[in-house]
Protein backbone atom coordinates (compact mmCIF):
# COMPACT_ATOMS: atom_id res chain seq x y z
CA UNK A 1 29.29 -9.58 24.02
CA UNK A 2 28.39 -9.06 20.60
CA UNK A 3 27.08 -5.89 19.47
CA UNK A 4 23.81 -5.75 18.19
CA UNK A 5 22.91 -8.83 19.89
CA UNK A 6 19.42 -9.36 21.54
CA UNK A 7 19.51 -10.85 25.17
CA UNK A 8 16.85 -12.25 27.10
CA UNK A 9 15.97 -12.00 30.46
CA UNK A 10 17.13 -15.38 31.76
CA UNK A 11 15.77 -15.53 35.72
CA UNK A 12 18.21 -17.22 37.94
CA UNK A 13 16.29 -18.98 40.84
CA UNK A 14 18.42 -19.57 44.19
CA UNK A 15 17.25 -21.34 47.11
CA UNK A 16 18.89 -21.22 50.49
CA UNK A 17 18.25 -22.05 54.00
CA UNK A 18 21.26 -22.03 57.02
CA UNK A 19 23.97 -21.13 54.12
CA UNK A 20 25.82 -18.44 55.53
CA UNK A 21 29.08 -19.84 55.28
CA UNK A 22 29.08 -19.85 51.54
CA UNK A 23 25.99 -17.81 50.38
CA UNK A 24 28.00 -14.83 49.67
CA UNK A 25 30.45 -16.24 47.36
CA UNK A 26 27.81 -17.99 45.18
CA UNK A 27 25.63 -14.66 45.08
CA UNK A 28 28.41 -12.83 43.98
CA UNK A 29 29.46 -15.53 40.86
CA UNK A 30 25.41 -15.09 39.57
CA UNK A 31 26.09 -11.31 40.16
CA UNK A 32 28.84 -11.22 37.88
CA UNK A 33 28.34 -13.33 35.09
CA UNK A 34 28.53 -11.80 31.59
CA UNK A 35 25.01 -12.38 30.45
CA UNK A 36 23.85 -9.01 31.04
CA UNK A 37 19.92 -9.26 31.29
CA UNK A 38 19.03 -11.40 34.64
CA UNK A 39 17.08 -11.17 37.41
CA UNK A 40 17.86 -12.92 40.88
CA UNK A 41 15.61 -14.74 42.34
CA UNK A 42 16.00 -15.89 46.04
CA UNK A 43 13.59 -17.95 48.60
CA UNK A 44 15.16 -19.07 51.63
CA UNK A 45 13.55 -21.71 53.31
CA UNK A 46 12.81 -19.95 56.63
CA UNK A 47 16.91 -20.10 57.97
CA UNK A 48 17.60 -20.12 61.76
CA UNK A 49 21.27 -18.72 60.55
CA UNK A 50 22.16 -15.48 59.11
CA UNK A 51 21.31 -16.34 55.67
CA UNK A 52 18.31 -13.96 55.13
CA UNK A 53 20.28 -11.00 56.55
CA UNK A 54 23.14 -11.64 53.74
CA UNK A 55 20.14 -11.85 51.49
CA UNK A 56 18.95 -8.76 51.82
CA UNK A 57 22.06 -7.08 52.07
CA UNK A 58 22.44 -8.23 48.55
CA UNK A 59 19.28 -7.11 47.65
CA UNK A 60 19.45 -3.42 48.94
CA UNK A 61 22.49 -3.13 46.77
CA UNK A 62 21.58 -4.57 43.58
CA UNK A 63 18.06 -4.06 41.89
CA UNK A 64 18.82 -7.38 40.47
CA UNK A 65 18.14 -8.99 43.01
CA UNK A 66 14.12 -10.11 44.36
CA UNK A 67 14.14 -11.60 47.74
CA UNK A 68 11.30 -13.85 49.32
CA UNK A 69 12.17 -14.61 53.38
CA UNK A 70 9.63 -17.56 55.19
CA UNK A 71 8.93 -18.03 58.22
CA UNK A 72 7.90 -21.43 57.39
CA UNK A 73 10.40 -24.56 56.33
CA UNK A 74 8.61 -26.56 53.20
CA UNK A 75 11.54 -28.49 51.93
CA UNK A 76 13.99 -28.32 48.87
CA UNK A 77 12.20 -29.58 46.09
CA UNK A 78 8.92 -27.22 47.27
CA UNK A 79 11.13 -24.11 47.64
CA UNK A 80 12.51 -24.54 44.15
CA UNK A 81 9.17 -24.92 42.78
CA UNK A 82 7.24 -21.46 44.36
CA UNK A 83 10.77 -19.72 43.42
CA UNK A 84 9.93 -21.10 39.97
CA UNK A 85 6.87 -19.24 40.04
CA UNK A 86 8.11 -16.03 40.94
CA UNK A 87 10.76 -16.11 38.06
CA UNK A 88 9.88 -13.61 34.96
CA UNK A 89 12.53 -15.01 32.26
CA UNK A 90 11.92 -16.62 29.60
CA UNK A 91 14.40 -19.03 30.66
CA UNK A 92 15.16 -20.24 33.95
CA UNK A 93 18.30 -21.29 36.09
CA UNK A 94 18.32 -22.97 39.12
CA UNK A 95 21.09 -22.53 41.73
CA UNK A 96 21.77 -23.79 45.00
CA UNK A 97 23.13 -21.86 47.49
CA UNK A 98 27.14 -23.71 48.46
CA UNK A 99 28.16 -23.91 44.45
CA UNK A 100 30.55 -20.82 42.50
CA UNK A 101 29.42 -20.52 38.53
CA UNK A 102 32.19 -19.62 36.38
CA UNK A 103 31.38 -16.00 35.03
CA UNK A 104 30.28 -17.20 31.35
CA UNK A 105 28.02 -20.32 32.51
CA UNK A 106 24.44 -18.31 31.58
CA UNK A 107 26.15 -16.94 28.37
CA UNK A 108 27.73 -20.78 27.24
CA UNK A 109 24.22 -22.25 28.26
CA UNK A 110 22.36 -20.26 26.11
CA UNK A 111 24.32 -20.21 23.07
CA UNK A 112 24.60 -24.18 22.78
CA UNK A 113 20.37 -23.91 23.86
CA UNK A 114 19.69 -23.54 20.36
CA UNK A 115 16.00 -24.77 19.70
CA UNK A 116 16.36 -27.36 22.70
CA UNK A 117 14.65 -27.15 25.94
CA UNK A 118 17.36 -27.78 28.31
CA UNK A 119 21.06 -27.23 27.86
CA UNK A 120 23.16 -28.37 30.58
CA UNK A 121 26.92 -28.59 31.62
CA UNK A 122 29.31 -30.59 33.26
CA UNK A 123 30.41 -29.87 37.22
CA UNK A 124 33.64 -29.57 38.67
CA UNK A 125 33.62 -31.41 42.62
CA UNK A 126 35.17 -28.99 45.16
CA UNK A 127 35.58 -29.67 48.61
CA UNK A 128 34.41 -27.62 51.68
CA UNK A 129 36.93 -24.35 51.30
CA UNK A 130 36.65 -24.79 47.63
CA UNK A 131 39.87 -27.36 46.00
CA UNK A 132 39.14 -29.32 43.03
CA UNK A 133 38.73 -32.83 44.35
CA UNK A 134 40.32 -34.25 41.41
CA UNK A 135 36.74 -35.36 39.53
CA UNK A 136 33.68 -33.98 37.43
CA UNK A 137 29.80 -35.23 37.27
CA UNK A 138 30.77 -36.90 33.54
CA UNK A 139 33.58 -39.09 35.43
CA UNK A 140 30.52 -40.06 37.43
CA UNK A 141 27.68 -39.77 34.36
CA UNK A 142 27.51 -40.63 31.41
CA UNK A 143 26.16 -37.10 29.78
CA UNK A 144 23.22 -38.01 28.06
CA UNK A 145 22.02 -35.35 25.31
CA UNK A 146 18.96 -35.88 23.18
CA UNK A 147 14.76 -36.69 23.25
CA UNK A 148 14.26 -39.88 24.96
CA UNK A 149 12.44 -39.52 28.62
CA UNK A 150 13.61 -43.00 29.40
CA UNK A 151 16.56 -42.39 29.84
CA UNK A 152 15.75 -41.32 32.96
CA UNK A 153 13.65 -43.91 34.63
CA UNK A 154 17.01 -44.85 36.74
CA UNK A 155 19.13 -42.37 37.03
CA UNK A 156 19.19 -38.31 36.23
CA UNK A 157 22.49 -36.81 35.05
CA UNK A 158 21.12 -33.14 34.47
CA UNK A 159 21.91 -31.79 37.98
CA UNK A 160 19.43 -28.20 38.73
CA UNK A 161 22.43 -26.54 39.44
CA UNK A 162 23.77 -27.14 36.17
CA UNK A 163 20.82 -26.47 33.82
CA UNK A 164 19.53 -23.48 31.40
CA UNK A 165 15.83 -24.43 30.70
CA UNK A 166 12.66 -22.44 28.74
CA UNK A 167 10.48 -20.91 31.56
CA UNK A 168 7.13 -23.02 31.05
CA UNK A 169 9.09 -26.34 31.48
CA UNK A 170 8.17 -25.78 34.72
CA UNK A 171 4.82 -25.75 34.57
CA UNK A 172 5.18 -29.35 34.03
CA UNK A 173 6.82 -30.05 37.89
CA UNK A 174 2.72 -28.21 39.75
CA UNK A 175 1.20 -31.56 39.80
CA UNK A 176 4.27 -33.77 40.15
CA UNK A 177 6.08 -32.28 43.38
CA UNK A 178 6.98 -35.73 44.62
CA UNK A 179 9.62 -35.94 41.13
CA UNK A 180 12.61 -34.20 42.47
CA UNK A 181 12.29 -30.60 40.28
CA UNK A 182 15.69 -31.04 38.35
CA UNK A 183 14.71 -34.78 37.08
CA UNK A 184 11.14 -33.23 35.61
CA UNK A 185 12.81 -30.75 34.01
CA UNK A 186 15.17 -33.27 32.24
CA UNK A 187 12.46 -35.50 31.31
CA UNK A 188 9.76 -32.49 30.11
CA UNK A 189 12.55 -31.49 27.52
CA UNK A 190 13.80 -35.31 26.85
CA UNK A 191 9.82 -35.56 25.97
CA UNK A 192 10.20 -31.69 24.30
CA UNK A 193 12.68 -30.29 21.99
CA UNK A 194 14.80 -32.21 23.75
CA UNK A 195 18.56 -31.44 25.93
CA UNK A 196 22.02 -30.58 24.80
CA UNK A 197 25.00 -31.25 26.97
CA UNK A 198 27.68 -28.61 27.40
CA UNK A 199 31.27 -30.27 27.85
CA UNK A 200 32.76 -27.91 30.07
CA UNK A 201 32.62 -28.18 33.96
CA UNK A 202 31.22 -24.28 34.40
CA UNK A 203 30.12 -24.65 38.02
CA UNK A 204 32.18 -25.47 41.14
CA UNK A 205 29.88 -28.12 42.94
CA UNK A 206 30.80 -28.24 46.54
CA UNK A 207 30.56 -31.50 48.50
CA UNK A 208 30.43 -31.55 52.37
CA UNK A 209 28.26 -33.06 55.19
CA UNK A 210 25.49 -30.76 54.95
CA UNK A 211 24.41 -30.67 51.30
CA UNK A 212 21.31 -31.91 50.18
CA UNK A 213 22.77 -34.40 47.53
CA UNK A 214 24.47 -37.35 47.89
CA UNK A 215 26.37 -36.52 44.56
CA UNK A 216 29.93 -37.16 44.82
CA UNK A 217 29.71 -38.47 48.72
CA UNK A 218 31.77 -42.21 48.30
CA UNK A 219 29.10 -43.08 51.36
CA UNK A 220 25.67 -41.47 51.20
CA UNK A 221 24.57 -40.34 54.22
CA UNK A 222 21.54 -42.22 54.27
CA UNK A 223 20.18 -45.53 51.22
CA UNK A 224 16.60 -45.60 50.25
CA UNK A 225 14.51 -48.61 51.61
CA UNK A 226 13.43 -51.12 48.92
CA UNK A 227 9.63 -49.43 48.97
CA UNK A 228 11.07 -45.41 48.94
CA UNK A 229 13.22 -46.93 45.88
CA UNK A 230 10.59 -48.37 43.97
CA UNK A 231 7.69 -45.36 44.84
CA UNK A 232 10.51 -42.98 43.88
CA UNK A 233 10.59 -44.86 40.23
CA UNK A 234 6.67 -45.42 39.97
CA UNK A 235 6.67 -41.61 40.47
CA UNK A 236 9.33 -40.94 37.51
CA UNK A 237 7.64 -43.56 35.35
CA UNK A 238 4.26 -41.41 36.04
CA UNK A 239 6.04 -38.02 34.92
CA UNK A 240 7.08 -39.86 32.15
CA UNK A 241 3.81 -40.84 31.10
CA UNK A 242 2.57 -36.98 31.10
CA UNK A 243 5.30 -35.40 29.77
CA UNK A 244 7.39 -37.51 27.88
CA UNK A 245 5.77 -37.08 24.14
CA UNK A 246 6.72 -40.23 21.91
CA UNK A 247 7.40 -42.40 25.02
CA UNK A 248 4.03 -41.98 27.06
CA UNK A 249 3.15 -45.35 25.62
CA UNK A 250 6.15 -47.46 26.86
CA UNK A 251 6.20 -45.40 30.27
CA UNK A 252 2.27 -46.29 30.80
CA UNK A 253 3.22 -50.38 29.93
CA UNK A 254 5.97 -49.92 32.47
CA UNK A 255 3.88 -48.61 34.88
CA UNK A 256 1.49 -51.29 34.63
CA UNK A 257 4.21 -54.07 35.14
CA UNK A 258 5.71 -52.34 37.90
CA UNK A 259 2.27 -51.99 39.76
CA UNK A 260 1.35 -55.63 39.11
CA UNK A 261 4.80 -56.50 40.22
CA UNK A 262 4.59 -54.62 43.64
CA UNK A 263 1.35 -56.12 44.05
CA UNK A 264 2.43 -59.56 44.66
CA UNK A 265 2.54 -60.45 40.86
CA UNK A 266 5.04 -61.41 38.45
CA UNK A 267 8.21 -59.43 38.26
CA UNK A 268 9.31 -61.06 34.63
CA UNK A 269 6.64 -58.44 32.62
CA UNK A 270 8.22 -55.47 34.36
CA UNK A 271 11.17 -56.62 33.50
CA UNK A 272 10.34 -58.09 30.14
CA UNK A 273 9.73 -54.27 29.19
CA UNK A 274 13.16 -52.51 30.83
CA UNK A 275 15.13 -55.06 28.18
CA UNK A 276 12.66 -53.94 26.00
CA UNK A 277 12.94 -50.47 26.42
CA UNK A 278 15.78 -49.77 28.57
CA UNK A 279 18.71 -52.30 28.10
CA UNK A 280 21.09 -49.02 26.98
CA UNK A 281 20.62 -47.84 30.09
CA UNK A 282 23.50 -48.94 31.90
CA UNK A 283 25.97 -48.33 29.17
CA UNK A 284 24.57 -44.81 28.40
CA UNK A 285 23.66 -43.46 31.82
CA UNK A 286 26.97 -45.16 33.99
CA UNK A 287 30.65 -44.40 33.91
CA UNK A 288 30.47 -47.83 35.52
CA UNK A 289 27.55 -50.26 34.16
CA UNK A 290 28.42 -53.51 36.30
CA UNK A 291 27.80 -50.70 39.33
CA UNK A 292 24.79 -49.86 37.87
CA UNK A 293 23.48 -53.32 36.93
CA UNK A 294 24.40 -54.51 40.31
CA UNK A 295 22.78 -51.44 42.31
CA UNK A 296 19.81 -52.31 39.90
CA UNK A 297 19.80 -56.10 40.48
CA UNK A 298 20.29 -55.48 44.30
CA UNK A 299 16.76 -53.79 44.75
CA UNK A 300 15.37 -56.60 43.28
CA UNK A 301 16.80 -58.90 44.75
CA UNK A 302 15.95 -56.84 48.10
CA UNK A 303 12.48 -56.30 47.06
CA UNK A 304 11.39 -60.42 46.56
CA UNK A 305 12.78 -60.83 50.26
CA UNK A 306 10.02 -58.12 51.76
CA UNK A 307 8.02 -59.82 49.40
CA UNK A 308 8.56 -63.59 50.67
């Protein structure tokens, strides 16, 4: 640490519910990074485990630490957003509860922050007991870094876990909780002062059966139907509307397509507008853009056959 040096209070937001099995460790990483002005903030989503009871062990032994324990189960995305409330940093961090941060992730994260709004850094997969499965999110990803919202009408490569964001980012995510919290916050700072992209895997993501992702899974648990696909991107498109500065104009022409598609209209204008707007999509945003393009080409394809 540099002497001299001024350091923020950067609140680290973790949400849990039935992680017992790896709670602990991942506590203990946020516990001992180097950044030495943090708070810990923890919501668990009303566990049937032991998760609140290693909680607030924590908490009784490090002032650190504020805990919040419901009774009541709201979901993910909802936890993440109260816990976002409760946080008192000027910058925030989100965590989940399986993961292990390498001990200078907060400190890297907010020296390449800069005058962005989001800096964010690559993942390492680990399996259940913790071995490096041999890949990282960028083998998956292409990284994007930069101010253009769109980037993220299809896909979202700035995982929560990952991520070092200014506090009143958000604020943006109180009236959009169907936008999963993580993909707001990209697109409020794409549509901000924009992201930066840290090339250095500084958290060990795991992967097993129960996480909430499919990230990294060769065979998601479950595929969205054709309609939860298409809601899911009117939804983004929306977001992108509010909060994403110079491209509110293209997002609201997209929108208008993709309603008037959906509605039993024409698909070419909705279309029309993604080669318009969004044609570097699949070379930017995939490791593997004939994936991509056919993943992209198979919900259409999908979607004219409800239609017909």
């Amino acid at each position: 640490m540099a002497a001299g040096r001024e350091y923020p209070l950067i609140s680290v937001a973790l949400c849990t519910y039935n992680g017992d099995r790896f709670v602990a460790e991942q506590i203990q990483s946020i516990l001992d990074q180097t950044w030495p002005n943090l708070e810990l903030v923890i919501f668990d989503d009303a566990s049937t485990d032991s998760t609140s009871s290693i909680i607030q062990a924590f908490a009784a032994a490090d002032k650190r630490i504020r805990s919040h324990i419901y009774p009541k189960q709201v979901g993910l995305n909802q936890n993440f957003l109260r816990a976002f409330e409760a946080c008192r940093g000027a910058f925030i961090a989100p965590s989940d509860q399986d993961d292990i941060w390498h001990s200078e992730k907060l400190e890297k994260l907010y020296t390449a922050l800069r005058g962005a709004d989001i800096a964010y850094c690559d993942s390492q997969y680990v399996d259940l007991i913790g071995r490096p499965m041999g890949f990282q999110m960028s083998s998956m990803r292409r990284m994007y870094q930069g101010r253009d919202p769109l980037r993220f009408v299809f896909t979202n490569c700035v995982s929560g876990h990952a991520l070092l964001a200014r506090a009143h980012l958000t604020k943006t995510l109180r009236q959009h909780s169907a936008v999963p919290y993580d993909w707001g916050l990209a697109i409020a700072a794409a549509g901000g002062k924009g992201l930066v992209y840290v090339d250095e895997p500084l958290v060990h993501f795991r992967r097993h059966q129960h996480t909430s992702t499919t990230l990294g899974h060769p065979q998601p648990k479950s595929v969205p139907s054709t309609n939860e696909y298409w809601n899911e991107r009117k939804s983004i498109i929306d977001f992108i509307q509010a909060y994403g500065g110079h491209r509110r104009a293209a997002a609201k022409k997209l929108s208008s397509t993709l309603i008037h598609w959906r509605a039993g209209g024409s698909k070419l204008p909705f279309l029309a507008c993604c080669a318009r707007y969004m044609i570097p999509l699949f070379w930017i945003m995939s490791r593997k853009p004939a994936l991509f393009i056919r993943g992209a080409l198979r919900q259409i394809k999908l979607s004219s056959r409800e239609e017909g």
